[in-house]
N, C-alpha and C. Protein backbone atom coordinates (compact mmCIF):
# COMPACT_ATOMS: atom_id res chain seq x y z
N UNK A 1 38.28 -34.94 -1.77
CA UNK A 1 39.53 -35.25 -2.46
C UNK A 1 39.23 -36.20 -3.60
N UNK A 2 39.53 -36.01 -4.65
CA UNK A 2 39.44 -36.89 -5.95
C UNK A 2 40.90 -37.94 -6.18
N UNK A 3 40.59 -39.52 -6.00
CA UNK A 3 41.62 -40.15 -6.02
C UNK A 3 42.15 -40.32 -7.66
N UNK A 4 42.97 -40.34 -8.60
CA UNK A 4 43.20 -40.79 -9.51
C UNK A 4 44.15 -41.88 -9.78
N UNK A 5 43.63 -42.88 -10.84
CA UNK A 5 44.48 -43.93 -10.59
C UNK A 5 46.15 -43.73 -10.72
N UNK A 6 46.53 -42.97 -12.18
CA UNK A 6 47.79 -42.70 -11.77
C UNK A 6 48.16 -41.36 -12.45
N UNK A 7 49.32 -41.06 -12.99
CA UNK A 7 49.42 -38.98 -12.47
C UNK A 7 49.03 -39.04 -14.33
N UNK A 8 49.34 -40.02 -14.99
CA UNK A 8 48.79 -39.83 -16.51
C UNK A 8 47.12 -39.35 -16.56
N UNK A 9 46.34 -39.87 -15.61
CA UNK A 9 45.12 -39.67 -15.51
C UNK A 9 44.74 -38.20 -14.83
N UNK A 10 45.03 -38.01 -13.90
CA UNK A 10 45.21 -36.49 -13.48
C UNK A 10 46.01 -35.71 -14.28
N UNK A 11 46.93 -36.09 -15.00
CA UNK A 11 47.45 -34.76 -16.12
C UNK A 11 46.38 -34.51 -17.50
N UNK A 12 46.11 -35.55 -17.58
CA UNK A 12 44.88 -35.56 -18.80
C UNK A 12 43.82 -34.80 -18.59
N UNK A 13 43.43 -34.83 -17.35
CA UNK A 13 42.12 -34.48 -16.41
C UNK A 13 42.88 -33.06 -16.53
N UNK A 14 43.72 -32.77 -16.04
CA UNK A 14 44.04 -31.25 -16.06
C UNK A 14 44.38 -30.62 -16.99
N UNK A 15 44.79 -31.03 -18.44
CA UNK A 15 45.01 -30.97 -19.41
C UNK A 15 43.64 -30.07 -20.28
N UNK A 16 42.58 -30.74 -20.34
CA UNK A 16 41.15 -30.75 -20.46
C UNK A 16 40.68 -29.53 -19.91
N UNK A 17 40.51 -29.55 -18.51
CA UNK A 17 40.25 -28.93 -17.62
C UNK A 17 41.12 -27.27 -18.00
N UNK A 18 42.26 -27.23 -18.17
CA UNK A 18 42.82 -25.95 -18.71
C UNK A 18 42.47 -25.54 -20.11
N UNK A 19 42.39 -26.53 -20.84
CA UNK A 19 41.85 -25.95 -22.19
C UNK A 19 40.28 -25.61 -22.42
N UNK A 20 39.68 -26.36 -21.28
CA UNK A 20 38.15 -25.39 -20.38
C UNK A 20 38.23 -24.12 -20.60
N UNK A 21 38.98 -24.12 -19.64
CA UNK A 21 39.39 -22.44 -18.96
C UNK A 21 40.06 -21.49 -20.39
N UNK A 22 40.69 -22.00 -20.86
CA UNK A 22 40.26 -21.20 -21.82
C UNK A 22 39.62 -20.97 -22.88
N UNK A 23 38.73 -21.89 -23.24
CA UNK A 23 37.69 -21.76 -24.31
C UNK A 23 36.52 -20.54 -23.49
N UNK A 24 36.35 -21.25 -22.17
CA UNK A 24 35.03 -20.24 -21.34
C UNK A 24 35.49 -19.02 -21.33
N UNK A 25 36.88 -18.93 -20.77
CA UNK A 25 37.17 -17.33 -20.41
C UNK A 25 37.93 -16.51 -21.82
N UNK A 26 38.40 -17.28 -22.67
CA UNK A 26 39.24 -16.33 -23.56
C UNK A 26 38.66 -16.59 -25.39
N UNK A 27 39.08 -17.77 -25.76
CA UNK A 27 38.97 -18.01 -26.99
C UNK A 27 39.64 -17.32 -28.02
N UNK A 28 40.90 -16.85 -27.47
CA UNK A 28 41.43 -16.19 -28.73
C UNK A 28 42.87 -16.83 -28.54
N UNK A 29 43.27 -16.38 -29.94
CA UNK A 29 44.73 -17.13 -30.57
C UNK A 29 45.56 -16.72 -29.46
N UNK A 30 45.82 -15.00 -29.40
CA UNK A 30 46.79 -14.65 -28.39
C UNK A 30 46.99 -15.25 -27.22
N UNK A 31 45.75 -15.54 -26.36
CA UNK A 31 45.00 -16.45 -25.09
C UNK A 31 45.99 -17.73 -25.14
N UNK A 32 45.75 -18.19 -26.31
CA UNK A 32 46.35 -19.70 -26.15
C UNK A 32 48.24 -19.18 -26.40
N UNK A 33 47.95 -18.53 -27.32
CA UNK A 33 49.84 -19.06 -27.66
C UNK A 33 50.88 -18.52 -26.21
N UNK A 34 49.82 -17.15 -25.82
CA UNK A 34 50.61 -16.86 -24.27
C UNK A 34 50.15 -17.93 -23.14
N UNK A 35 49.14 -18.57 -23.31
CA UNK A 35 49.02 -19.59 -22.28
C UNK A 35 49.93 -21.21 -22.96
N UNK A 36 50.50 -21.51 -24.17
CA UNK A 36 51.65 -22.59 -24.41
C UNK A 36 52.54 -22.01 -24.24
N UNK A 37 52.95 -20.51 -24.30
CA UNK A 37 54.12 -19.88 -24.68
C UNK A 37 54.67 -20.22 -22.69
N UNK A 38 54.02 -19.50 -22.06
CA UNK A 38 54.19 -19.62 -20.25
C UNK A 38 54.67 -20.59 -19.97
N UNK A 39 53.51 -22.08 -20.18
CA UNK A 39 53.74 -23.22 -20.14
C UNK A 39 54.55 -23.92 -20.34
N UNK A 40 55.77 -23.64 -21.57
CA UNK A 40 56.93 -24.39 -21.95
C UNK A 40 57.63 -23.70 -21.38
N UNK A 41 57.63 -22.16 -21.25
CA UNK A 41 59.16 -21.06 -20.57
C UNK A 41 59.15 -21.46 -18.95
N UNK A 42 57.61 -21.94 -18.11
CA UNK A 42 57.85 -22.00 -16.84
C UNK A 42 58.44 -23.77 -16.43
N UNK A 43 57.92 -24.45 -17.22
CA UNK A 43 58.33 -25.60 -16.97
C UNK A 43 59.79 -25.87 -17.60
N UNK A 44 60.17 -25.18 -18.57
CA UNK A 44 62.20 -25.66 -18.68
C UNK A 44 62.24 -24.80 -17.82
N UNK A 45 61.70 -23.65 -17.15
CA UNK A 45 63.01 -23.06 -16.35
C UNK A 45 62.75 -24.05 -14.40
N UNK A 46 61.83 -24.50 -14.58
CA UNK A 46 61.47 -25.59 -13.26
C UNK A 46 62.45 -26.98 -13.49
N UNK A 47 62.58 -27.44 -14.66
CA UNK A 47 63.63 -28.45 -14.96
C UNK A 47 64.67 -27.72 -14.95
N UNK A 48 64.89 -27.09 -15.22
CA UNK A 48 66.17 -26.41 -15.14
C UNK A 48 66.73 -26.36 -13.34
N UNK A 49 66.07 -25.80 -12.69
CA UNK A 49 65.52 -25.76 -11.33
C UNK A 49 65.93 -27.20 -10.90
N UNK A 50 65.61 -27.99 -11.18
CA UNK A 50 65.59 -29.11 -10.74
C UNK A 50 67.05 -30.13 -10.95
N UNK A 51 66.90 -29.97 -12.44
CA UNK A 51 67.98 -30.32 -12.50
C UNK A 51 69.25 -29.97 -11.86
N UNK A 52 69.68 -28.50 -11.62
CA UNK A 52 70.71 -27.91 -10.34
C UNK A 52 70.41 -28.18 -9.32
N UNK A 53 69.26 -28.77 -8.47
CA UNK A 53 69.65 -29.01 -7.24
C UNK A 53 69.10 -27.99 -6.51
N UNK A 54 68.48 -27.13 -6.92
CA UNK A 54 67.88 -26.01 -6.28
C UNK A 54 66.37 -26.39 -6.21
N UNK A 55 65.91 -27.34 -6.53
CA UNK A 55 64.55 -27.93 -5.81
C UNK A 55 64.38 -28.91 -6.44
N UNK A 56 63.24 -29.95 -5.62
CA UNK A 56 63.01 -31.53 -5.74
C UNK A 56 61.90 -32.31 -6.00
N UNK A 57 61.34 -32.93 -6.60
CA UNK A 57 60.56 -33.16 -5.86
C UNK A 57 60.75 -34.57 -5.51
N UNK A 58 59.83 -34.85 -4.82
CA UNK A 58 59.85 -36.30 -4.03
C UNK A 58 58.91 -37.89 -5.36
N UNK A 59 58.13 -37.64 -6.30
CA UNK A 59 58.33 -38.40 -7.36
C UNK A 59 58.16 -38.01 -8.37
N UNK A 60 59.26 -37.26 -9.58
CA UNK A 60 58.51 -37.14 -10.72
C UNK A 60 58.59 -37.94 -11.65
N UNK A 61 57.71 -37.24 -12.79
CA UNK A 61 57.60 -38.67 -13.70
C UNK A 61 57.53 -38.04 -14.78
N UNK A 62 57.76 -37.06 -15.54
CA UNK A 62 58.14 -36.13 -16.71
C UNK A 62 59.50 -35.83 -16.74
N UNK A 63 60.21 -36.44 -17.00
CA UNK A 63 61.93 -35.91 -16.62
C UNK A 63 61.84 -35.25 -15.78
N UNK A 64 62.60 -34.20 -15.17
CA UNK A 64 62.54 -33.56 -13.77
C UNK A 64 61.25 -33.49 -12.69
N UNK A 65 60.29 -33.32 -13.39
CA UNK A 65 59.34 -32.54 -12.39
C UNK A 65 57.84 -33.36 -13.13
N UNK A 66 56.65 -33.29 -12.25
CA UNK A 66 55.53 -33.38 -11.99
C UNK A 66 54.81 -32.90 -13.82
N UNK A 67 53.99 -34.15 -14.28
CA UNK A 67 53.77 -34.32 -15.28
C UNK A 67 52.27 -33.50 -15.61
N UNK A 68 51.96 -32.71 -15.02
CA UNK A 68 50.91 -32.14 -14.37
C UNK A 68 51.12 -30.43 -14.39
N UNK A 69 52.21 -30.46 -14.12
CA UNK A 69 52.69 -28.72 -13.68
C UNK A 69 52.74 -28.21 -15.44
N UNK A 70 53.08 -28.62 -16.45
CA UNK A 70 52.68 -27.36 -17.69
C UNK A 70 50.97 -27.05 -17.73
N UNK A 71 50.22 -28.17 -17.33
CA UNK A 71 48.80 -27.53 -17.13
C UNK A 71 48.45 -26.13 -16.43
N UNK A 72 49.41 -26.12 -14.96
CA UNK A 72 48.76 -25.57 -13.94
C UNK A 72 49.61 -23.98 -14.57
N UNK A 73 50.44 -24.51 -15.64
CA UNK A 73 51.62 -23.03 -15.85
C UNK A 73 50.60 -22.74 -16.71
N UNK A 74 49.79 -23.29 -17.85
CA UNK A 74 49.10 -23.12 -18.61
C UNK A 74 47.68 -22.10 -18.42
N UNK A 75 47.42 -22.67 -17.11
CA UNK A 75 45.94 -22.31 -16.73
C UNK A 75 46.32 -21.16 -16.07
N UNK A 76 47.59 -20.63 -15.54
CA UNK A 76 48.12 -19.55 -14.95
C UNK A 76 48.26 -18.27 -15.95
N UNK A 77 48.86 -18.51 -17.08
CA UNK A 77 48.58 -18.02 -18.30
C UNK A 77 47.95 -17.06 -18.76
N UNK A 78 46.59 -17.97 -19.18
CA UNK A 78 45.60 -17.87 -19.62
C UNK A 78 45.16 -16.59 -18.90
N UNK A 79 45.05 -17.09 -17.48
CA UNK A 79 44.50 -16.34 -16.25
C UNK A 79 44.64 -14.54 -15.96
N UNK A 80 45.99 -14.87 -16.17
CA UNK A 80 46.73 -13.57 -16.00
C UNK A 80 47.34 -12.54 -17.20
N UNK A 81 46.95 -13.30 -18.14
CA UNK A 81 46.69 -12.35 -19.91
C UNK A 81 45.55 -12.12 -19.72
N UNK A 82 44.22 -12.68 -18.87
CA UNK A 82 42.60 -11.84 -19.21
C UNK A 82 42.76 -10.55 -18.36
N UNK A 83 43.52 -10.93 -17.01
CA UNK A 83 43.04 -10.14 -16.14
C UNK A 83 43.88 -8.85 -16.68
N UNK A 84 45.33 -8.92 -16.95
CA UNK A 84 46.05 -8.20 -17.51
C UNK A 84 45.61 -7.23 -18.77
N UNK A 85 44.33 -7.96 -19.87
CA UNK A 85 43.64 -7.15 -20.63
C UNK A 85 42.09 -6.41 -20.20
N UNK A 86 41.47 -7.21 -19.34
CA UNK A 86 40.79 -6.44 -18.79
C UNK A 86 41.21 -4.68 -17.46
N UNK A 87 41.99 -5.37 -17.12
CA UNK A 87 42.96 -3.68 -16.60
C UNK A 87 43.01 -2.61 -17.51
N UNK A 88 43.28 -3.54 -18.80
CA UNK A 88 43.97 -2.51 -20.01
C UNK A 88 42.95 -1.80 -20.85
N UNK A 89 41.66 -2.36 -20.38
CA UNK A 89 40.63 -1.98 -21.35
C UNK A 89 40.07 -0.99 -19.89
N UNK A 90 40.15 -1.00 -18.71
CA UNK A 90 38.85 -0.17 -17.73
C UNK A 90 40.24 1.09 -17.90
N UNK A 91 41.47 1.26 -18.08
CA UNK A 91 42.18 2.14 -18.17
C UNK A 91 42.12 2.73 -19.16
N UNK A 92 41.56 2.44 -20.80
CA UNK A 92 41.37 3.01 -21.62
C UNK A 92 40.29 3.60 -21.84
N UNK A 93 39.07 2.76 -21.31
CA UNK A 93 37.84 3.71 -20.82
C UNK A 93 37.85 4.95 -20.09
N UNK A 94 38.96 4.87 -18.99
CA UNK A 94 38.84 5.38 -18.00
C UNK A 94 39.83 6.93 -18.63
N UNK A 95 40.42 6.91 -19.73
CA UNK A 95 41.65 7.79 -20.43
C UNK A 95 40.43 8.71 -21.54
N UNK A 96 39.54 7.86 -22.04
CA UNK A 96 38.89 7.91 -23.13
C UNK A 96 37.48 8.85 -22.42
N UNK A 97 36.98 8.77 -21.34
CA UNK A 97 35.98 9.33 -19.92
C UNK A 97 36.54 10.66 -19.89
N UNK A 98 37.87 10.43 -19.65
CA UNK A 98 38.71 12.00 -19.33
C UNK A 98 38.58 12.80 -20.10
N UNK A 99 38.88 12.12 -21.62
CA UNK A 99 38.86 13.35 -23.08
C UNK A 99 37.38 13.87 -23.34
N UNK A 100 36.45 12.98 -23.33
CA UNK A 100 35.51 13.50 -22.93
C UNK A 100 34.76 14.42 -21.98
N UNK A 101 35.25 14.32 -21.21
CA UNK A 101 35.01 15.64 -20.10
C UNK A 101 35.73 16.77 -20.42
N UNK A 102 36.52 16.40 -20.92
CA UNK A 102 37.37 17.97 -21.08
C UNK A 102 36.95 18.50 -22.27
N UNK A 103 36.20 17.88 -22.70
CA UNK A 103 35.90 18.53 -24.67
C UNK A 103 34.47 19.27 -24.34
N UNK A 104 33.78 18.35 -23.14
CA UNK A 104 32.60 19.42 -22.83
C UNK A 104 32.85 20.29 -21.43
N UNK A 105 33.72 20.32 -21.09
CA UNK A 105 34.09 21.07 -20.14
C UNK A 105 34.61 22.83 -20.53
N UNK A 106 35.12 22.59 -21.86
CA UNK A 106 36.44 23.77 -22.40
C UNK A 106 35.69 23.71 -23.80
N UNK A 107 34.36 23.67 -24.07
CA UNK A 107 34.27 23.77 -25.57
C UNK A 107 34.66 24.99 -25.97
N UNK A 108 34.76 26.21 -25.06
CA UNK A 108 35.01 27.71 -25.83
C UNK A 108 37.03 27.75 -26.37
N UNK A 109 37.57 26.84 -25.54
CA UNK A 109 38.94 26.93 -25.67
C UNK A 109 39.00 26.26 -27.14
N UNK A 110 38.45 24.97 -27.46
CA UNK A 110 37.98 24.04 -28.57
C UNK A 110 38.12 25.24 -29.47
N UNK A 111 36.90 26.06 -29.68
CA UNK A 111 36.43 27.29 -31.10
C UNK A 111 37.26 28.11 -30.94
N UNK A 112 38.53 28.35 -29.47
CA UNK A 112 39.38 29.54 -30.29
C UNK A 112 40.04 28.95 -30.84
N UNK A 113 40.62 27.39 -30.42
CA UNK A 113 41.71 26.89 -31.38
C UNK A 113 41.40 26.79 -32.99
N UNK A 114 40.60 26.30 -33.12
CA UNK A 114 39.42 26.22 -34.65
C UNK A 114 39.99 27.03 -35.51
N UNK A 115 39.62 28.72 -34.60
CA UNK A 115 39.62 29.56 -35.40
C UNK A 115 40.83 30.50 -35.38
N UNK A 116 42.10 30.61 -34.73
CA UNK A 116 43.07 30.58 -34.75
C UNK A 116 44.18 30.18 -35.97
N UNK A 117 45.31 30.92 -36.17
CA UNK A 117 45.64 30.71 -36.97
C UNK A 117 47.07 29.35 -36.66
N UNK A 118 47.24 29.01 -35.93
CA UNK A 118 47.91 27.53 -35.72
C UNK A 118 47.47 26.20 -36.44
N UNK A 119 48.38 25.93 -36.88
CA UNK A 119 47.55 24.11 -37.06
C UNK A 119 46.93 23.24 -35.98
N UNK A 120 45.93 23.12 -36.61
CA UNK A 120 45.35 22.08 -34.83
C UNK A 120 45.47 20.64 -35.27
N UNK A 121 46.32 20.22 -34.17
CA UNK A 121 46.67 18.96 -33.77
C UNK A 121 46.11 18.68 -32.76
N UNK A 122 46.45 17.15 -32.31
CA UNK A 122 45.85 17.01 -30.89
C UNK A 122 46.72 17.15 -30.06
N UNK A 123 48.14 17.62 -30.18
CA UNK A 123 49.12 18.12 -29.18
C UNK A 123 48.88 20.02 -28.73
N UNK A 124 48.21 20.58 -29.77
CA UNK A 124 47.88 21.94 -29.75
C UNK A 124 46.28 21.70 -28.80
N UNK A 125 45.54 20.99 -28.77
CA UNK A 125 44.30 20.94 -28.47
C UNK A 125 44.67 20.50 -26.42
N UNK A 126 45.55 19.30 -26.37
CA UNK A 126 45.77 19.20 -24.69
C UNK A 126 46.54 20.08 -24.41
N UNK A 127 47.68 21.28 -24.91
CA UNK A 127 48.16 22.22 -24.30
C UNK A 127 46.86 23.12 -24.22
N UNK A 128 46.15 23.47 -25.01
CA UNK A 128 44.96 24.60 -24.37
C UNK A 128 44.21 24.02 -23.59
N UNK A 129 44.12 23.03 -22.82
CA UNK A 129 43.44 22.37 -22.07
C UNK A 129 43.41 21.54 -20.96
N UNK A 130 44.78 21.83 -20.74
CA UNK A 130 45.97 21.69 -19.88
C UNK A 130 45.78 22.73 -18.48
């Protein structure tokens, strides 16, 4: 357990510590503005929260709530825009794998379209291949 003297020192510490996390894992503009963008939308809607009476905590010290929690919304962020673009990239590989197989799978369907008298598009090319 790491003692800190008081929650200014542990928010600093975590402060740091999230802008770590994303220099190592992201480094891009989008990275950060969706990891401040999270950070301010999750913490007013937690003051918000708080302020109604619909949760408490026992000492804060940021107007409503724990001076500490836009870090942890921050580092949440960050977290879940990589993982969210890495999905988005093994699914586009994985779309991009497919067209490829089918172009060497059906090359004879490929040369009738060619030579056919239709316009070839790529909406004419997945119906013959379909």
């Amino acid at each position: 357990k790491l003692d800190f003297a008081n929650n200014v020192q542990l928010s600093l510490t975590l402060a740091a510590l999230s802008l770590g996390l994303w220099w190592t894992f992201d480094r891009s503009r989008s990275g950060l503005g969706l990891g401040i963008t999270i950070a301010f939308l999750a913490t007013l809607i937690t003051q918000l929260l708080v302020y109604n009476g619909v949760y408490q905590y026992t000492s804060p010290d940021f107007l409503y709530i724990r001076s500490w929690l836009p870090c942890i919304f921050f580092s949440g962020g960050v977290t879940v825009g990589n993982i969210g673009r890495q999905l988005a990239m093994v699914r586009e590989w994985e779309l991009s794998l497919k067209a490829t197989w089918l172009v060497h799978k059906n090359r004879t369907n490929f040369k009738k379209i060619e030579c056919s008298q239709k316009p070839l598009t790529k909406s004419t090319i997945w119906e013959e291949n379909l």
